[in-house]
Protein backbone atom coordinates (compact mmCIF):
# COMPACT_ATOMS: atom_id res chain seq x y z
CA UNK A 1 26.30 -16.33 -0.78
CA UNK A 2 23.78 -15.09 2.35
CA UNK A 3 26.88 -14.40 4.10
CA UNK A 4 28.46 -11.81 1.26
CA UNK A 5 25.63 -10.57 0.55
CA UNK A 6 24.68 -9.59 4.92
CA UNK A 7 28.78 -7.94 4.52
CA UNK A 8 27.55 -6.30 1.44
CA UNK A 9 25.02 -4.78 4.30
CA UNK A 10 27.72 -3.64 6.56
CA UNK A 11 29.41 -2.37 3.90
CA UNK A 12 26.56 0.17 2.78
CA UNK A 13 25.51 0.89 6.19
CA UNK A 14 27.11 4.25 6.37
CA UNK A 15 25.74 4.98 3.05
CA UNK A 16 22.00 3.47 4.36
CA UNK A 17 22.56 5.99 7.32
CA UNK A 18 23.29 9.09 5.31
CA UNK A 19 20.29 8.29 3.30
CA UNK A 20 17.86 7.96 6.03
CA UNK A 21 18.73 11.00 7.79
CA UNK A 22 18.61 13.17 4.24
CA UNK A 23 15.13 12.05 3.68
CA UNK A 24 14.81 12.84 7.66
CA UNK A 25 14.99 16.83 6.39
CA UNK A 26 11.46 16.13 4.87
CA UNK A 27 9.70 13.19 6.94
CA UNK A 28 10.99 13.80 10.86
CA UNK A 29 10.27 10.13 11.12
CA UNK A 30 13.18 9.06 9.30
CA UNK A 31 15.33 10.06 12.07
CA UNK A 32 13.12 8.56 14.79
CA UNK A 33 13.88 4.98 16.22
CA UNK A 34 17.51 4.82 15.08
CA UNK A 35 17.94 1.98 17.64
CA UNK A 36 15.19 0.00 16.06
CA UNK A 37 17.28 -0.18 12.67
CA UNK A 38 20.50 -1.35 14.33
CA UNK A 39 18.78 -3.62 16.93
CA UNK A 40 19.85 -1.37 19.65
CA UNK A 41 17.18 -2.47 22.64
CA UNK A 42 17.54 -1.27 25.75
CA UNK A 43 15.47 -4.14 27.69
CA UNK A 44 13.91 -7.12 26.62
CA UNK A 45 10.46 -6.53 25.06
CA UNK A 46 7.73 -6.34 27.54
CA UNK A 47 6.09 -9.22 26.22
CA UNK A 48 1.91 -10.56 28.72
CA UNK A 49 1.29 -12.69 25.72
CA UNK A 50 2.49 -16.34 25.88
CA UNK A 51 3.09 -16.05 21.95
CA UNK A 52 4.91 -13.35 19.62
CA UNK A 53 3.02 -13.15 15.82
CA UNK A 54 5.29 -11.34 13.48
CA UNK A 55 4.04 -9.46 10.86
CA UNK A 56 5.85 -7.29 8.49
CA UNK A 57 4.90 -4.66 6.39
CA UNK A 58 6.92 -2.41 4.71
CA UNK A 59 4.96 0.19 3.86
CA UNK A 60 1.51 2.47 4.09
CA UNK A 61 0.17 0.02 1.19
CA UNK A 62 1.30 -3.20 3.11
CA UNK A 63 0.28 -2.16 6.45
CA UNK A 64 -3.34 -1.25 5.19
CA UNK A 65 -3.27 -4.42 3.13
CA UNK A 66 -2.75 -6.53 6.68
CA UNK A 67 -5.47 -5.03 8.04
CA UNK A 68 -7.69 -7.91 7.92
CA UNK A 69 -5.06 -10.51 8.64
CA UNK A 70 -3.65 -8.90 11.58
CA UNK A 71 -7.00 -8.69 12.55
CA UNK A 72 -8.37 -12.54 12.00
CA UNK A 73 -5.01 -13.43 13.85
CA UNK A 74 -5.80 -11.39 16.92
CA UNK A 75 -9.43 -13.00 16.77
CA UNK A 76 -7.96 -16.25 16.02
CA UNK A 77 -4.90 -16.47 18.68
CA UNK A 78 -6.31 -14.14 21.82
CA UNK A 79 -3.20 -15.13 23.97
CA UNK A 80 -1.47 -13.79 21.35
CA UNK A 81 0.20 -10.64 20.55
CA UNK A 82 1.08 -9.03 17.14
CA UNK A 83 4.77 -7.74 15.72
CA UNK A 84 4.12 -5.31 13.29
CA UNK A 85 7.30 -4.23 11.64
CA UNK A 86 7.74 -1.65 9.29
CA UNK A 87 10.38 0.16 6.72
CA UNK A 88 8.70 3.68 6.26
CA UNK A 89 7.22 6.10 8.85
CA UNK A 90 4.33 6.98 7.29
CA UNK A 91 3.82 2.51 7.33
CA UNK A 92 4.52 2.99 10.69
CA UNK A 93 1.75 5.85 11.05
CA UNK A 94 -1.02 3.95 9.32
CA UNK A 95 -0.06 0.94 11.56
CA UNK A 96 -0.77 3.07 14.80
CA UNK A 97 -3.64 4.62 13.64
CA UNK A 98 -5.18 1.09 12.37
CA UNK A 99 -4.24 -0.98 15.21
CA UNK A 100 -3.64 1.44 18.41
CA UNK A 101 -7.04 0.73 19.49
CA UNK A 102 -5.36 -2.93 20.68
CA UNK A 103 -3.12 -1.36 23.30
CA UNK A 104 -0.23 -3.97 23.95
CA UNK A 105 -1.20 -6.84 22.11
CA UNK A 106 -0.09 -5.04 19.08
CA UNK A 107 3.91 -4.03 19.19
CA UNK A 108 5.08 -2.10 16.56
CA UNK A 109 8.95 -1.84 15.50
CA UNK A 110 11.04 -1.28 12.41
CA UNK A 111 12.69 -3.75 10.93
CA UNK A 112 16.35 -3.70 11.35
CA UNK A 113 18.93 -3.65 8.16
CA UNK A 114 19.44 -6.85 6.75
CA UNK A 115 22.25 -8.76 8.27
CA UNK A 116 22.81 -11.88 10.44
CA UNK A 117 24.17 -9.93 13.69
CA UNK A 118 21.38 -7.61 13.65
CA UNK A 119 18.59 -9.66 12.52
CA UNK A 120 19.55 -12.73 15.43
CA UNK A 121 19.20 -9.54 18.10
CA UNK A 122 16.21 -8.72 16.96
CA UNK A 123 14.33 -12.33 16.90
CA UNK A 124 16.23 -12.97 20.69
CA UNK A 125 14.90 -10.13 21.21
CA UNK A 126 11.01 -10.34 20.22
CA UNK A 127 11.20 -14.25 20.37
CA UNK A 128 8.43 -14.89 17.22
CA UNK A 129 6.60 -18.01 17.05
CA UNK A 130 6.16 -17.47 13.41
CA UNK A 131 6.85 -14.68 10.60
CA UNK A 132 4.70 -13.22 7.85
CA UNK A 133 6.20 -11.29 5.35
CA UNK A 134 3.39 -9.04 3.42
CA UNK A 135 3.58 -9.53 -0.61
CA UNK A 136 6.69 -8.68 -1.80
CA UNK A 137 9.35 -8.93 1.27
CA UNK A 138 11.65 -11.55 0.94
CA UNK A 139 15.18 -10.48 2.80
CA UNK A 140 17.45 -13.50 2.51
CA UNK A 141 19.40 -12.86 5.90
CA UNK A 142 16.52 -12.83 7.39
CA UNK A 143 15.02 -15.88 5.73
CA UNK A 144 18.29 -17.65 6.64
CA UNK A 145 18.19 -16.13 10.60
CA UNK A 146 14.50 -17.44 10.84
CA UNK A 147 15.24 -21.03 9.37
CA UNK A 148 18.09 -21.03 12.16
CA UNK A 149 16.26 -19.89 14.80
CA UNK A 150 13.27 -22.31 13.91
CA UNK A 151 10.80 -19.59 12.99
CA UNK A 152 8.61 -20.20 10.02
CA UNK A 153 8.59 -17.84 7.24
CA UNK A 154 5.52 -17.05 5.22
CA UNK A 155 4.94 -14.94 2.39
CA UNK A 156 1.42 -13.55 2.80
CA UNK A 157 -0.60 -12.02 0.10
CA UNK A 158 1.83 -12.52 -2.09
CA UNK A 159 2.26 -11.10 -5.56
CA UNK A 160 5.30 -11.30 -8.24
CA UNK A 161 5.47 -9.64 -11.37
CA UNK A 162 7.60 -10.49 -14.26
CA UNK A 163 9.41 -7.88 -13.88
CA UNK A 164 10.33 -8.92 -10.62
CA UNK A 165 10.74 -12.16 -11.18
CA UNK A 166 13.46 -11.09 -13.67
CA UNK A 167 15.40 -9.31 -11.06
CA UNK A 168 15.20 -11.75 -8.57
CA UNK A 169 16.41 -14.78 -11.25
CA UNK A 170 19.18 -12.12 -11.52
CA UNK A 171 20.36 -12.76 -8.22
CA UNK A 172 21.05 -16.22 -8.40
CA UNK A 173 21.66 -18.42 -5.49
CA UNK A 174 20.86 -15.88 -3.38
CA UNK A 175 17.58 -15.66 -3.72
CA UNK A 176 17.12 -19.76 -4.77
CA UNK A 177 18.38 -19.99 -1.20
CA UNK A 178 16.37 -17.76 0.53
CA UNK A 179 13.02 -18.87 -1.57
CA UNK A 180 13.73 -22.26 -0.31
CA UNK A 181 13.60 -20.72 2.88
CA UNK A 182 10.11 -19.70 3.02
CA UNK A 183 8.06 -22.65 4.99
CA UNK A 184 4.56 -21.22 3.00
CA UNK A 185 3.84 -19.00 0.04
CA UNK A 186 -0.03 -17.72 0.36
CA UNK A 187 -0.41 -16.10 -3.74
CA UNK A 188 -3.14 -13.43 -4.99
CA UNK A 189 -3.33 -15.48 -8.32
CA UNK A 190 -2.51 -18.70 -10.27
CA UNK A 191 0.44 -16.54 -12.28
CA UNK A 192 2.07 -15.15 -8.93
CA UNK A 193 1.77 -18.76 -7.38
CA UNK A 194 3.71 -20.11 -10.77
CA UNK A 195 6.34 -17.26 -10.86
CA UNK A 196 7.28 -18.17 -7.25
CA UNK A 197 7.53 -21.51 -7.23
CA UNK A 198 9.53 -21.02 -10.75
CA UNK A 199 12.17 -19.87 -7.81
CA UNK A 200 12.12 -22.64 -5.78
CA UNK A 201 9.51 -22.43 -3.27
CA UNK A 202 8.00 -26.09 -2.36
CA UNK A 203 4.73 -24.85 -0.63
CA UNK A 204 2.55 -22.46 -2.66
CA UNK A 205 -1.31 -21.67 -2.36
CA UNK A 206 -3.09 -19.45 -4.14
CA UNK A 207 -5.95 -17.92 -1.66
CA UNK A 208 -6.59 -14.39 -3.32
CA UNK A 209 -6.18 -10.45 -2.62
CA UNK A 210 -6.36 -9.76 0.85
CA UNK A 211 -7.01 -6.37 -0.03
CA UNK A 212 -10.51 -7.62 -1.05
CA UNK A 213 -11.10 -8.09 2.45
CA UNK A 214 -10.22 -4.40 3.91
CA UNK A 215 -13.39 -2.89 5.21
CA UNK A 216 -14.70 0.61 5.10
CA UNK A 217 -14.01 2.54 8.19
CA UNK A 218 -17.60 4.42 9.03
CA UNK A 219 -15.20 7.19 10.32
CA UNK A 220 -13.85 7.42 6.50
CA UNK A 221 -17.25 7.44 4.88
CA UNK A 222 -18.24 10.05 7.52
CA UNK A 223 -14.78 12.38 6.91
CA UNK A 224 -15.77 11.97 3.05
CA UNK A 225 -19.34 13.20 3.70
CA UNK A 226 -17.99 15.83 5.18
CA UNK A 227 -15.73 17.23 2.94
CA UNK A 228 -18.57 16.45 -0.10
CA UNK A 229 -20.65 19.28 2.00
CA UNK A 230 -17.54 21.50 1.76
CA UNK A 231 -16.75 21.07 -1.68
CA UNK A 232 -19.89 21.51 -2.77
CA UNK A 233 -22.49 19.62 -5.56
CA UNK A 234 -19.22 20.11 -8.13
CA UNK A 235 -18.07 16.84 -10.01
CA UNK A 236 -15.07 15.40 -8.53
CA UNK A 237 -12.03 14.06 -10.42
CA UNK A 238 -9.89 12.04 -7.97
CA UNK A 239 -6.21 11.58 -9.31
CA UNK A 240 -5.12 9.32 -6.31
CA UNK A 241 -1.43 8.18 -5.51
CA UNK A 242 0.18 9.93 -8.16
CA UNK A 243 3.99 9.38 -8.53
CA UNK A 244 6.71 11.85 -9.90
CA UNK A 245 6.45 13.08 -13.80
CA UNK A 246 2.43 12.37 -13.34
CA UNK A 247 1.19 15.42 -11.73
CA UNK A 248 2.32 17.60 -14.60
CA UNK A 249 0.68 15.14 -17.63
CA UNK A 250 -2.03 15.44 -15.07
CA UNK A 251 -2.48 19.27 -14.81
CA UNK A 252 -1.48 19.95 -18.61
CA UNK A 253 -4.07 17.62 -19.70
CA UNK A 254 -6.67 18.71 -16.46
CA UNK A 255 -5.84 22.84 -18.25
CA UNK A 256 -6.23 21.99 -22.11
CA UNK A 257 -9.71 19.87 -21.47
CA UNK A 258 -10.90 22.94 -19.34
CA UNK A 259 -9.83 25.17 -22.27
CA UNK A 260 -11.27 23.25 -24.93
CA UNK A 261 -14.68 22.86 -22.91
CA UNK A 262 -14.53 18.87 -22.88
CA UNK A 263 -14.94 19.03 -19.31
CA UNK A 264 -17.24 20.94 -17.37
CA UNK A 265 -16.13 23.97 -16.07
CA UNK A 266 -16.67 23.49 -12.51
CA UNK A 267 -14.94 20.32 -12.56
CA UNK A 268 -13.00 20.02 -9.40
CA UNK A 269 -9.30 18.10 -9.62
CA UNK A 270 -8.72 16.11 -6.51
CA UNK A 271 -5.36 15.49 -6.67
CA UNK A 272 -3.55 13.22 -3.96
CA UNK A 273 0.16 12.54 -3.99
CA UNK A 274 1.38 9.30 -3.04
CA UNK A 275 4.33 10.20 -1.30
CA UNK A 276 3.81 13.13 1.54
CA UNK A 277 7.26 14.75 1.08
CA UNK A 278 6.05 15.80 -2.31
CA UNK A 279 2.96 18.00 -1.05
CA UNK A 280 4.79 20.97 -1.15
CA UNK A 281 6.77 20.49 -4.65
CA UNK A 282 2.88 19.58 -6.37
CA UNK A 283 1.21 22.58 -4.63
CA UNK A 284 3.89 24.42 -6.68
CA UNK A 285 3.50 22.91 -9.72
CA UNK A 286 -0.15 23.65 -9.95
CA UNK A 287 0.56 27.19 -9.18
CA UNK A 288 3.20 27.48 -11.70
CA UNK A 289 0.30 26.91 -14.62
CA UNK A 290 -1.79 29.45 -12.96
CA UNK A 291 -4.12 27.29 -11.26
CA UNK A 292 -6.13 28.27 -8.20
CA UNK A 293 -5.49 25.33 -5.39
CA UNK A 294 -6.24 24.98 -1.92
CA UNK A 295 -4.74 22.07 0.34
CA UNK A 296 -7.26 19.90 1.69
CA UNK A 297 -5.44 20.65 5.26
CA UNK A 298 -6.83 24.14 5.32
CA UNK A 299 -10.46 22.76 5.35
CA UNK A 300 -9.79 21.25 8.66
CA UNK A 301 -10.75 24.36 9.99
CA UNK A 302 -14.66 25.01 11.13
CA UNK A 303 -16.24 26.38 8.91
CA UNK A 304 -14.02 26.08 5.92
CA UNK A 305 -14.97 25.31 2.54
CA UNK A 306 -13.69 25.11 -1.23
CA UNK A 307 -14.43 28.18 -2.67
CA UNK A 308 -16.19 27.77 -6.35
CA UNK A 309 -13.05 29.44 -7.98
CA UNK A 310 -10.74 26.51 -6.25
CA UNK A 311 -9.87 24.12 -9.68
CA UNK A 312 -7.28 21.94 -7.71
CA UNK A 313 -8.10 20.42 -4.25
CA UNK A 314 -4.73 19.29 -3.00
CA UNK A 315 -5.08 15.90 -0.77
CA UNK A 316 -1.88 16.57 1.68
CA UNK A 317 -3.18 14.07 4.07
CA UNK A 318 -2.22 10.84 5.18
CA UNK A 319 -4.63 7.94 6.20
CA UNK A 320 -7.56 9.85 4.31
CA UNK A 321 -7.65 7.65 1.06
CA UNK A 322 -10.75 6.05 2.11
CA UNK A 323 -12.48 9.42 2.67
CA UNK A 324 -11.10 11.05 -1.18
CA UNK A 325 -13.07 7.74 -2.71
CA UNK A 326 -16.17 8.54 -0.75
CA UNK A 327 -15.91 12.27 -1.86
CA UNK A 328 -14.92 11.38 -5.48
CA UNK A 329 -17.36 11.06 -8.62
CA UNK A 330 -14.44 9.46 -10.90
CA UNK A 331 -11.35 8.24 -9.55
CA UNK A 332 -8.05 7.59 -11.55
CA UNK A 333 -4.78 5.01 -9.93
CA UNK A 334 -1.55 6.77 -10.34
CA UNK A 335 1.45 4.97 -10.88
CA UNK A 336 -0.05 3.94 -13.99
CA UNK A 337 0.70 6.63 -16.82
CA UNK A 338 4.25 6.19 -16.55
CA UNK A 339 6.22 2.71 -15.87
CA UNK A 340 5.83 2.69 -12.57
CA UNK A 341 3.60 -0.61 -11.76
CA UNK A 342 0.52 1.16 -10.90
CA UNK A 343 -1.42 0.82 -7.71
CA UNK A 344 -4.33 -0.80 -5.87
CA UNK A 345 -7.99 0.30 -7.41
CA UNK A 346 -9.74 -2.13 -4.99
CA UNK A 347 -10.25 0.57 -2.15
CA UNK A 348 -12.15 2.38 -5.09
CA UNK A 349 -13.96 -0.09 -6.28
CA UNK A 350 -14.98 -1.34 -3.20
CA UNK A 351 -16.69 2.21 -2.91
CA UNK A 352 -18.67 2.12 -5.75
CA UNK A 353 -16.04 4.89 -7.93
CA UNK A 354 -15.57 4.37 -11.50
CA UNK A 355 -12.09 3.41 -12.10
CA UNK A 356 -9.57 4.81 -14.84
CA UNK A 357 -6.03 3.72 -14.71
CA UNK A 358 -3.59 3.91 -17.31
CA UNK A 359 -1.36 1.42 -19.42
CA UNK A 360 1.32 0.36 -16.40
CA UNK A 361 -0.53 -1.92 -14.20
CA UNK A 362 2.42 -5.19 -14.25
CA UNK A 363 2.61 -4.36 -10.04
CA UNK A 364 -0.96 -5.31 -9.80
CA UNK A 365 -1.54 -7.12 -13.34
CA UNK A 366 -4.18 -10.05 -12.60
CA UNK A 367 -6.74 -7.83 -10.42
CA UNK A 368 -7.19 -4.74 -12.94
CA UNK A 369 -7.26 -6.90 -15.68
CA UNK A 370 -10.04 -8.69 -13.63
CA UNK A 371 -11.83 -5.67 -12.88
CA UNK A 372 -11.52 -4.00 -16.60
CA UNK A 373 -12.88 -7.02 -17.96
CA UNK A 374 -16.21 -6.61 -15.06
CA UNK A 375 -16.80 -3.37 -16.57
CA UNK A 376 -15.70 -2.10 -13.35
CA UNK A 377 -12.29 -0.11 -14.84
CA UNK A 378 -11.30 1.55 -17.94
CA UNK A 379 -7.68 1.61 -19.06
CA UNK A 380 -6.21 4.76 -20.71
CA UNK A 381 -3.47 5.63 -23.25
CA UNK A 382 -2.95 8.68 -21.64
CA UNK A 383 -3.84 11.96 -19.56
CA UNK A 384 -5.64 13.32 -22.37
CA UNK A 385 -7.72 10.38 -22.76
CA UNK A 386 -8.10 10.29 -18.86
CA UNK A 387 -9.92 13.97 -18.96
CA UNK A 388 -12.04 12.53 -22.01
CA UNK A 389 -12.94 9.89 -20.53
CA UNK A 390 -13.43 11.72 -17.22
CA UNK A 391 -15.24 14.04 -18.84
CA UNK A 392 -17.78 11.47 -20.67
CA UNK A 393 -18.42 9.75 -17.30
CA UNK A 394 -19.21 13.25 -15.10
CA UNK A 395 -21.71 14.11 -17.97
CA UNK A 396 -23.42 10.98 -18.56
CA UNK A 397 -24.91 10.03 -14.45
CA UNK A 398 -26.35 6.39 -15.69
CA UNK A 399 -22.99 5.24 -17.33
CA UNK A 400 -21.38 6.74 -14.18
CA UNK A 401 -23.47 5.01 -11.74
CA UNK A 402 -23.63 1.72 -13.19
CA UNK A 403 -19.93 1.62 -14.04
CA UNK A 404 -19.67 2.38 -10.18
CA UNK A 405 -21.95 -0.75 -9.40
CA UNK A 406 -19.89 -3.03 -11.90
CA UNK A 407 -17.06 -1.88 -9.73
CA UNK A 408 -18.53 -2.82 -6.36
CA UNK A 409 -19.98 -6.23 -7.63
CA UNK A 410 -16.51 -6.72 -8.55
CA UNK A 411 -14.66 -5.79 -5.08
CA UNK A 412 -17.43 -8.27 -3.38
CA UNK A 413 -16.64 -10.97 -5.48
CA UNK A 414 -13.44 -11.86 -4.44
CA UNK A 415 -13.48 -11.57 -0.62
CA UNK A 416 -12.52 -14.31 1.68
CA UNK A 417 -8.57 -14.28 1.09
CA UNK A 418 -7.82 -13.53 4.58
CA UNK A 419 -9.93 -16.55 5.90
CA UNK A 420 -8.14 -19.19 3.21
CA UNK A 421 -4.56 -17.36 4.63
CA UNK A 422 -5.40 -17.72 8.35
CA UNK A 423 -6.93 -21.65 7.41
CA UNK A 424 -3.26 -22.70 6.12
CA UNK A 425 -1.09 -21.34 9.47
CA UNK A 426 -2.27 -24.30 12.18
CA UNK A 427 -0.04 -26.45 11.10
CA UNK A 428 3.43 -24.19 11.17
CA UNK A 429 2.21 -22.48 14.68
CA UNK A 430 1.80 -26.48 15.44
CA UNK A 431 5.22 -27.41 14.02
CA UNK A 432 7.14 -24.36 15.95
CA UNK A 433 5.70 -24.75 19.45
């Protein structure tokens, strides 16, 4: 089944190909490092370190989410050096920026499609003593390559919805076979560890969010100081990592609450796109309603500030997330008013923010139900009952303040993941040397 499904790969290539370089036309990245997606290497990687540590992340999401493993592995292993592999360049952007202070003991790559020919060049290649997938990656050719090659596979930080679980039940053998694959499953909760082993996977522990574990970069609490000074003493709604058919339940609902005078007038809408090639289609979508915006780019220059007419601040950055928590009074997780999974509130709980996020949370289930029931989050219905409830917290500064405590009592609560992760690889490092 592996087999058909890595000539199912070939197969699509050309289609893969086309794909990447159309969404090249928006993100330049896509058509960077061609030869990295193919396994095309010129020479064998440079490689001081006696031993290779792969990790992959897919994403901006995963890569920030490794953070602290990747760094408790470089602590823990100094004649080591880190893999990071990646799907997306803006993943591959956050991993630079998080880990280019390491020089060479960090080596960054993308991961190359999913086949046998292309994933055996790459692990000749980079020669891993072990692989960690971050939370949801499970490829089965490259399962099956590792088990070959005698490279353990674990799933790190792992977490598996029911939706998910569905489509991967769907698939049959193939994924059976590359579940039993995995040497070690490391699960955020007790429902993720029993959904994954419901596919086959002998070794299962359940150690927690890593995400719990990021930590604050000074340099984002000072960037968010900042632009607090430029914006001004307004409230601040954050709307952060909003997804496609959001923005505009977002910005009706923002308009008819400023209309009806259930939100201050001088509110200020933060609003932060998750993906960047949608900057440009949001900023237009605000001025379609007649909204006043200004891109949070412009106030990189000195000087600059929001002017007090500004009602949308538009967050076109990348890597800033941090800093819109620190600025925000209020934040809302996008993702969440429409069926798309949700996405991570611990970054803004671990700040202290007062957390809204609406009814479609199954991508990160266990942890907002966790932090709604610590008084930490509120769930809403929808946008309108965001801006009410929005509005309720900016006028009311106790409520505000100790919901924002709740929240931080709750991010604290649940650290040490990355420690119980690290404690549980000795024994495959042991088993492949």
């Amino acid at each position: 089944m592996v087999r058909l499904y890595s000539l199912l790969w070939w197969l699509a290539l050309p289609l893969a190909l086309g794909r990447l370089w159309k969404r090249g036309a928006q993100e330049p990245g896509y058509r960077q490092h061609w030869n990295e997606r193919l396994a095309l290497y010129r020479e064998r990687a440079a490689n001081d370190e006696p031993h290779t540590i792969w990790v992959h992340a897919v994403s901006v999401g995963e890569t920030r989410a490794s953070e602290p493993l990747v760094e408790a592995l470089l602590n823990a292993y100094p004649r080591s050096r880190i893999l990071l592999t990646h799907m997306t360049p803006t993943g591959r952007a956050t991993g630079k920026q998080l880990f280019g202070k390491h020089g060479s003991r960090v080596v960054q790559s993308y991961l190359p499609y999913d086949t046998f020919s292309m994933v055996r060049r790459f692990i000749r290649h980079f020669e891993p003593r072990i692989c960690i997938l971050m939370e949801t990656e499970v490829w089965p050719s490259l399962i099956a390559c590792c088990n070959e090659a005698r490279v353990p596979v674990v799933l790190a930080n792992a977490r598996l919805s029911e939706r998910s679980l569905r489509k991967a039940q769907r698939l049959g053998a193939l994924m059976r076979g590359a579940a039993r694959g995995i040497s070690l499953v490391a699960a955020q909760t007790d429902a993720d560890a029993d959904r994954v082993r419901s596919l086959g996977v002998a070794n299962v522990d359940v150690t927690g969010s890593i995400k719990f574990d990021v930590q604050v970069p000074q340099a984002a609490l000072a960037l968010g100081s900042q632009l607090r000074m430029q914006v001004g003493a307004r409230p601040v709604l954050l709307c952060a990592s909003t997804r496609e058919g959001e923005e505009e339940l977002i910005l009706d609902a923002y308009q008819r609450a400023l209309q009806s005078q259930a939100l201050p007038a001088d509110v200020l809408l933060l609003l932060v796109p998750r993906h960047p090639q949608r900057f440009d289609a949001v900023a237009e979508l605000v001025s379609a309603r007649g909204l006043t915006v200004q891109r949070r780019s412009a106030l990189a220059q000195p000087g600059s500030t929001v002017d007090g007419g500004v009602q949308v601040l538009l967050g076109d950055s990348m890597g800033e997330m941090f800093a819109y928590y620190a600025l925000c009074d209020v934040a809302f997780i996008g993702g969440s008013l429409q069926p798309l999974g949700g996405q991570n509130l611990i970054e803004a709980a671990a700040l202290g923010k007062p957390v809204l996020i609406g009814e479609h949370t199954f991508n990160f289930a266990q942890v907002t139900e966790d932090a709604l029931a610590a008084g930490g989050a509120l769930r809403i219905a929808s946008a309108d009952a965001l801006m009410a409830q929005a509005a309720r917290l900016l006028r009311d500064d106790g409520e505000r303040q100790a919901m924002g405590g709740r929240a931080r009592d709750f991010a604290g609560q649940h650290k040490g993941a990355t420690q119980r992760t690290l404690a549980l690889l000795p024994p495959l490092l042991q088993a492949a040397a």
